[in-house]
C-alpha atoms as a PDB file:
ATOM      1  CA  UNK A   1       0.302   9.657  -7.009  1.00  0.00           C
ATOM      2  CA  UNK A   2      -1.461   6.786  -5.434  1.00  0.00           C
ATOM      3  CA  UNK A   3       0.840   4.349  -3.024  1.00  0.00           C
ATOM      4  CA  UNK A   4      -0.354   0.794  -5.324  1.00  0.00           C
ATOM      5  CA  UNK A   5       0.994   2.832  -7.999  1.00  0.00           C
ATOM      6  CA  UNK A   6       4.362   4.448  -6.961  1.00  0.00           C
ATOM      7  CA  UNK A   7       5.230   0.929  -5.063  1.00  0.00           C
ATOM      8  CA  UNK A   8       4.595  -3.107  -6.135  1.00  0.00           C
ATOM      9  CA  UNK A   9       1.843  -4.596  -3.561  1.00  0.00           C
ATOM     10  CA  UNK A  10       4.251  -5.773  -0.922  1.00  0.00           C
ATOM     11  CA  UNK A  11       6.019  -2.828  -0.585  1.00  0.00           C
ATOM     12  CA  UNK A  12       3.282  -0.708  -0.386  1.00  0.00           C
ATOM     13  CA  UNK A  13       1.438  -3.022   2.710  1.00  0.00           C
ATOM     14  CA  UNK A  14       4.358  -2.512   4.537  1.00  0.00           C
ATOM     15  CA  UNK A  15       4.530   1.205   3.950  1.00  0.00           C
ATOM     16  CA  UNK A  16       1.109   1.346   5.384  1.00  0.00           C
ATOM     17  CA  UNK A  17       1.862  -0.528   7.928  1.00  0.00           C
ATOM     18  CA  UNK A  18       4.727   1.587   8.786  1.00  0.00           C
ATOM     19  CA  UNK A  19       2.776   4.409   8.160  1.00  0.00           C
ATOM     20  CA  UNK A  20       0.747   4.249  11.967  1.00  0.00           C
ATOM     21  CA  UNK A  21       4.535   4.252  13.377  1.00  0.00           C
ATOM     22  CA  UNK A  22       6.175   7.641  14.321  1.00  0.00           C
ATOM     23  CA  UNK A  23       9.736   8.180  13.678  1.00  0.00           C
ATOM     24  CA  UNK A  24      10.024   6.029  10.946  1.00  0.00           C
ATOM     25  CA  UNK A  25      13.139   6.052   9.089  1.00  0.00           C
ATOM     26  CA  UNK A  26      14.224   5.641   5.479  1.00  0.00           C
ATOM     27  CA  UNK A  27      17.565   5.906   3.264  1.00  0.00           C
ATOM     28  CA  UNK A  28      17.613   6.814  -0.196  1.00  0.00           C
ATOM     29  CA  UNK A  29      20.236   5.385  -1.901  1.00  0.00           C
ATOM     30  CA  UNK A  30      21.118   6.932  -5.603  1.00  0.00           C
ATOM     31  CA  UNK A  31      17.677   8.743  -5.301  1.00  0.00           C
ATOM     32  CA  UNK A  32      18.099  10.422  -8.552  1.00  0.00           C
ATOM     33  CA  UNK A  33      15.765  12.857  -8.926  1.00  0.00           C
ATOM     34  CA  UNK A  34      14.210  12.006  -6.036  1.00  0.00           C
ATOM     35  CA  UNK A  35      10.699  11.006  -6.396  1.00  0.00           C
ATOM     36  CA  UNK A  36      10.973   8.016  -3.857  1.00  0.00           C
ATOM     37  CA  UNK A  37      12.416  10.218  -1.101  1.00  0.00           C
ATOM     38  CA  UNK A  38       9.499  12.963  -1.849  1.00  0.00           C
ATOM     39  CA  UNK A  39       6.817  10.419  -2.062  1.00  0.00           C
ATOM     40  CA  UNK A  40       8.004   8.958   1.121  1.00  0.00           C
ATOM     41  CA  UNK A  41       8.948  12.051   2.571  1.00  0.00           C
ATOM     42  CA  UNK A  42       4.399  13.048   2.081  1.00  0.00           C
ATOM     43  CA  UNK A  43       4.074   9.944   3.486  1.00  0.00           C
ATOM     44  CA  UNK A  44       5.290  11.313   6.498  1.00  0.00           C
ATOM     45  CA  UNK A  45       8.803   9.458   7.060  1.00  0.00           C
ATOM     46  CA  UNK A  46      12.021  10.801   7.834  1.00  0.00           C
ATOM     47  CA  UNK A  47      14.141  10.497   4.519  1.00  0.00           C
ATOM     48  CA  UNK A  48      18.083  10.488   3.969  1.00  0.00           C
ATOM     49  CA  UNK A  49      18.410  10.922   0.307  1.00  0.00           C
ATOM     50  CA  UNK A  50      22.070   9.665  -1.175  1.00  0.00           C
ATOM     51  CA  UNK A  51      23.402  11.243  -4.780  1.00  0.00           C
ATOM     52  CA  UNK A  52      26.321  12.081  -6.224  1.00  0.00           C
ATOM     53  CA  UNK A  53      23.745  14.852  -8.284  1.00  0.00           C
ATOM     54  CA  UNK A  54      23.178  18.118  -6.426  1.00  0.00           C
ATOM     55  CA  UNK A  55      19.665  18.276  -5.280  1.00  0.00           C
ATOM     56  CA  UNK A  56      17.206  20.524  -3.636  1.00  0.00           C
ATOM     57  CA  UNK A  57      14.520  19.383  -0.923  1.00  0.00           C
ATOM     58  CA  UNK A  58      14.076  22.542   0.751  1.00  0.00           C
ATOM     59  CA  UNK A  59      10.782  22.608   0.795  1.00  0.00           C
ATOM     60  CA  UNK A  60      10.157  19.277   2.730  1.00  0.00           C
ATOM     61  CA  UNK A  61      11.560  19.504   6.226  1.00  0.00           C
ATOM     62  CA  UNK A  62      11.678  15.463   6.519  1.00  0.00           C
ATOM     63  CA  UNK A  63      14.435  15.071   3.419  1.00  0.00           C
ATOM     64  CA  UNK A  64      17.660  15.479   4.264  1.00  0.00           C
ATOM     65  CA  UNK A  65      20.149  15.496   1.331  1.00  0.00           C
ATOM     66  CA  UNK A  66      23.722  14.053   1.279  1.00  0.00           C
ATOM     67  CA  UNK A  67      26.103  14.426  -1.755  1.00  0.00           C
ATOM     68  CA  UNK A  68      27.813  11.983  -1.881  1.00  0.00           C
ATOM     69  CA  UNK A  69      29.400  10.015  -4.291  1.00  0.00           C
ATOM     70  CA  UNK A  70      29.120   6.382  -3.920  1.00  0.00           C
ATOM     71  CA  UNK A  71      31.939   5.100  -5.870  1.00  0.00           C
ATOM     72  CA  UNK A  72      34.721   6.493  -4.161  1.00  0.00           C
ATOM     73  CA  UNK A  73      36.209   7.061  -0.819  1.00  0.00           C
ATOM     74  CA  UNK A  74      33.198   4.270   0.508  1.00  0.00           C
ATOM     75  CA  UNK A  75      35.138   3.743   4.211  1.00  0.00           C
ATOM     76  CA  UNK A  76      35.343   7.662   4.566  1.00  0.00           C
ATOM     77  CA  UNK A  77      31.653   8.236   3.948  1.00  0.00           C
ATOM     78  CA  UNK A  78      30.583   5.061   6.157  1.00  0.00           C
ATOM     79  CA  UNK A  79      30.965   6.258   9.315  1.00  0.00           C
ATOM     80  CA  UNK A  80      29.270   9.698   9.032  1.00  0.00           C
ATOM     81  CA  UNK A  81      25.856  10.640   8.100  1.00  0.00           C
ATOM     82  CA  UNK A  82      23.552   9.933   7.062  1.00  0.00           C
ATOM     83  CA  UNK A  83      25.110   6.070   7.857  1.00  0.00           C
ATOM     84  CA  UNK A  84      25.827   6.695  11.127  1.00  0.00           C
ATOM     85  CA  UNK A  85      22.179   5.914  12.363  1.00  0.00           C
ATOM     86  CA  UNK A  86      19.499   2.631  11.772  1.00  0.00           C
ATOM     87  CA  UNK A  87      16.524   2.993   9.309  1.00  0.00           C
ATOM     88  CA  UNK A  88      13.480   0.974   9.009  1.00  0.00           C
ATOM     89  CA  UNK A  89      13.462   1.017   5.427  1.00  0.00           C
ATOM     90  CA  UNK A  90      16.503   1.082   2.710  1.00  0.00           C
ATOM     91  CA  UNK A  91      15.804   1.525  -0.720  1.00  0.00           C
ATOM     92  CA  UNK A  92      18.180   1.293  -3.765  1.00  0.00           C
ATOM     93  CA  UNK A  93      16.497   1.539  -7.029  1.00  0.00           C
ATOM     94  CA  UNK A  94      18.767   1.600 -10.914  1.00  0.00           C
ATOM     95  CA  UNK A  95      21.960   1.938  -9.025  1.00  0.00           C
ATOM     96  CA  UNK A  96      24.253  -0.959  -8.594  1.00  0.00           C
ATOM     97  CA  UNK A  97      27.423  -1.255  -6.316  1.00  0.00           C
ATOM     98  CA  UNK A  98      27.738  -4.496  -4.974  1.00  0.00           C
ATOM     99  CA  UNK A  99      30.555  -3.653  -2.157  1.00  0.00           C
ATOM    100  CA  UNK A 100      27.690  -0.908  -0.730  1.00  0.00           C
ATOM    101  CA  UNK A 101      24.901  -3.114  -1.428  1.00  0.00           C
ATOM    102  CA  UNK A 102      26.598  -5.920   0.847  1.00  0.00           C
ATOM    103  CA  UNK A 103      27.010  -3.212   3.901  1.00  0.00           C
ATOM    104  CA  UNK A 104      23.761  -1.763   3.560  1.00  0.00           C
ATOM    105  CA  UNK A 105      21.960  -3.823   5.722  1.00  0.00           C
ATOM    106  CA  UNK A 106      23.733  -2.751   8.732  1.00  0.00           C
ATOM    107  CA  UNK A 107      22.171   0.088   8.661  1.00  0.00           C
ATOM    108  CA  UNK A 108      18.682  -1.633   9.024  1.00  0.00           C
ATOM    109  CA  UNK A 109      16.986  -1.741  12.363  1.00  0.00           C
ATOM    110  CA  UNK A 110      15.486  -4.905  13.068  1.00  0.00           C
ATOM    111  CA  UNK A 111      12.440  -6.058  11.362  1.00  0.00           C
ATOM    112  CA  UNK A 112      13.390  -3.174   8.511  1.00  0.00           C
ATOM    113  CA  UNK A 113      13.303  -3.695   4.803  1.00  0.00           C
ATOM    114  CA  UNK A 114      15.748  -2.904   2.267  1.00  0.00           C
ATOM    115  CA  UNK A 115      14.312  -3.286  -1.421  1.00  0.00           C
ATOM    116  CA  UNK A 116      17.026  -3.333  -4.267  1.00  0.00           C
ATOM    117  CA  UNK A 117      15.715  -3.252  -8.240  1.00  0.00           C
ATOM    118  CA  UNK A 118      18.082  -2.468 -10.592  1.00  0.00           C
ATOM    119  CA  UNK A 119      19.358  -3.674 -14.259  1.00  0.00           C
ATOM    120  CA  UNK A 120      20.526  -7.153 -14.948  1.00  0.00           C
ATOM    121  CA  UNK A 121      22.032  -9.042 -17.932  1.00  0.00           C
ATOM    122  CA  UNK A 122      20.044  -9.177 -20.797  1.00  0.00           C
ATOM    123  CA  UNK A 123      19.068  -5.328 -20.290  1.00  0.00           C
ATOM    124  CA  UNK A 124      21.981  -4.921 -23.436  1.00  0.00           C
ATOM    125  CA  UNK A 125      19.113  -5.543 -26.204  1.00  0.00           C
ATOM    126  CA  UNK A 126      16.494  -3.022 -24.371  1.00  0.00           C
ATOM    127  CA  UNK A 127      19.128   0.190 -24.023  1.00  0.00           C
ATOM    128  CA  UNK A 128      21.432   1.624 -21.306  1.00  0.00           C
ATOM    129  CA  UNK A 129      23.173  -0.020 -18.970  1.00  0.00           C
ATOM    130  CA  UNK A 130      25.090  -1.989 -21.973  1.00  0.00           C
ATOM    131  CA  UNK A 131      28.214  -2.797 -19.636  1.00  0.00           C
ATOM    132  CA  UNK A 132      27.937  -5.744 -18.073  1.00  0.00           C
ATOM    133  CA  UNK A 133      29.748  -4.034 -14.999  1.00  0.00           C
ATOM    134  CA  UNK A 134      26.639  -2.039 -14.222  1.00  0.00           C
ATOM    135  CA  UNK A 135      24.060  -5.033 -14.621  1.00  0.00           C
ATOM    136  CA  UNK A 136      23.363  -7.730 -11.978  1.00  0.00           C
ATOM    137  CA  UNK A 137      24.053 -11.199 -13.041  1.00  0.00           C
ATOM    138  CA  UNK A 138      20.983 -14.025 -12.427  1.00  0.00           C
ATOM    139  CA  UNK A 139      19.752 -14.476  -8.905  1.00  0.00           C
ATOM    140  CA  UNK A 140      22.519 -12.471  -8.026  1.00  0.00           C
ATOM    141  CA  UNK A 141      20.852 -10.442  -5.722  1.00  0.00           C
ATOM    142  CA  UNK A 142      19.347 -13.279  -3.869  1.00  0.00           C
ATOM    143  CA  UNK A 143      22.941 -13.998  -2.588  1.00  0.00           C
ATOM    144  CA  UNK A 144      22.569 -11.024  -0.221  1.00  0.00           C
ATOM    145  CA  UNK A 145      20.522 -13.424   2.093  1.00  0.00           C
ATOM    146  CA  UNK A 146      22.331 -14.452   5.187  1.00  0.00           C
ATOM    147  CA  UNK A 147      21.073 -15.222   8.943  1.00  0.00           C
ATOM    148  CA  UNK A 148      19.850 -12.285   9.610  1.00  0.00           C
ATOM    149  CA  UNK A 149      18.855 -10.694   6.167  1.00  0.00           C
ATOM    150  CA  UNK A 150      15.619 -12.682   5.198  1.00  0.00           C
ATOM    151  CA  UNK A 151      14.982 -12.730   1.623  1.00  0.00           C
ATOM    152  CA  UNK A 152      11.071 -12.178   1.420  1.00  0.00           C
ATOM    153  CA  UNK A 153      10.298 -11.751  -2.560  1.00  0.00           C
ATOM    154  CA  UNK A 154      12.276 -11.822  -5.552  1.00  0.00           C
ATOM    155  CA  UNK A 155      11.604 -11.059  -9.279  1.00  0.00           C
ATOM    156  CA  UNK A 156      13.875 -10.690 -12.394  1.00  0.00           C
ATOM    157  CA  UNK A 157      13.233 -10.197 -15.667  1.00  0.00           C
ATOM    158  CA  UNK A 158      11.695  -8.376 -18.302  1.00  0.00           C
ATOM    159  CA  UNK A 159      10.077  -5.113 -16.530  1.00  0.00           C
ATOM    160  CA  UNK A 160       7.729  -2.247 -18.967  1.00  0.00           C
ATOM    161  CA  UNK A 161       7.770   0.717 -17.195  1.00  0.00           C
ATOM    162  CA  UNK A 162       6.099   3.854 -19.021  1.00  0.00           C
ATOM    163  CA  UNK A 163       6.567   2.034 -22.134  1.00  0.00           C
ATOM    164  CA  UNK A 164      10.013   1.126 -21.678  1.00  0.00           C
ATOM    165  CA  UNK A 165      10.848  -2.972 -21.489  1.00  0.00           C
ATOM    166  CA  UNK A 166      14.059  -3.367 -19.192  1.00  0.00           C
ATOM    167  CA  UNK A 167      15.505  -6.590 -17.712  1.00  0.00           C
ATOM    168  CA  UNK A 168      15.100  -5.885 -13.972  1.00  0.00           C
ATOM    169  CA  UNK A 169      15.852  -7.731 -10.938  1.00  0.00           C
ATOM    170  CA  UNK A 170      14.167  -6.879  -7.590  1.00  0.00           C
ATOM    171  CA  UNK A 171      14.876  -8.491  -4.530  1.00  0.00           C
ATOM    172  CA  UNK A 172      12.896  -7.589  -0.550  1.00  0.00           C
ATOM    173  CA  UNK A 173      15.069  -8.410   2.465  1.00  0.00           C
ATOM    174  CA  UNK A 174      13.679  -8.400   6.179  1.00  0.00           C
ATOM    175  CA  UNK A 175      16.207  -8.098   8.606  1.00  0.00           C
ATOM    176  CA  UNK A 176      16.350 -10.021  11.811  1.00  0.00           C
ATOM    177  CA  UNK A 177      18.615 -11.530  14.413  1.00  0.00           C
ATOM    178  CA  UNK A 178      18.083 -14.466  13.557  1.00  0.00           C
ATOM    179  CA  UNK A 179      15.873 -16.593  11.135  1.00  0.00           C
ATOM    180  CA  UNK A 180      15.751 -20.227   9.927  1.00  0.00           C
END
């Protein structure tokens, strides 16, 4: 698969830029069935992937796997890895935990990205997630901004993806020590 058409345009120029770098880092979170983290992983970064799903990278030697389950026991699992280290790029795509998502960019080394997309209100009349626990309310994730978490684009609403129309919010943070 192409990189314009796994990743929007902005995420995608920064992959590529990241791309000449050596060592770069990324965390998975949620990575489902893991098609970011092996993407990324031929790209040639160094991928932690996050699930609560078992899953099997063994044959790419830059994904490293962690079972973990993200809705419990969050201070036990925050201080080991695969959080115990800095990444250049976080990415957290249809999962939503606001406590985690709110941590998260500690993790980031400065100058990295984290991109979050996941479900928001109004998703109810498309299909799953129906519970408004699970789906982002408007501009919500814009709130994540702070002095040194630069929000850098921001999209919501309706999404098709493979045929299938979902509400969707997607927001790209830079992190830096400081910004104005």
């Amino acid at each position: 698969m192409d990189l314009k058409n796994k990743f929007d345009y902005d995420l995608s120029n920064f992959i590529q830029n990241k791309n000449k770098d050596k060592n770069k880092k990324v965390l998975d979170i949620a990575c489902g069935n893991g098609d970011h983290s092996i993407f990324l992983a031929k790209e040639g970064w160094e991928v932690s992937s996050v699930d609560v799903k078992e899953q099997s990278f063994k044959k790419y030697k830059n994904i490293h796997y962690f079972k973990i389950d993200l809705e419990n026991c969050q201070q036990s699992f925050l201080m080991k890895p695969p959080f115990d280290v800095s990444y250049d790029l976080i990415i957290i795509f249809k999962y939503l935990n606001m406590p985690l998502l709110k941590k998260l960019p500690n993790y980031l080394k400065n100058n990295g990205i984290m991109i979050c997309e996941t479900f928001m209100e109004g998703n109810q009349k498309f299909g799953r997630p129906k519970n408004t626990d699970f789906l982002l309310k408007k501009n919500e994730l814009k709130k994540l901004s702070s002095n040194n978490l630069k929000l850098i684009m921001f999209k919501q609403g309706e999404k098709i993806n493979s045929g299938k129309t979902s509400m969707m919010q997607k927001a790209v943070f830079k992190k830096s020590r400081n910004h104005n």
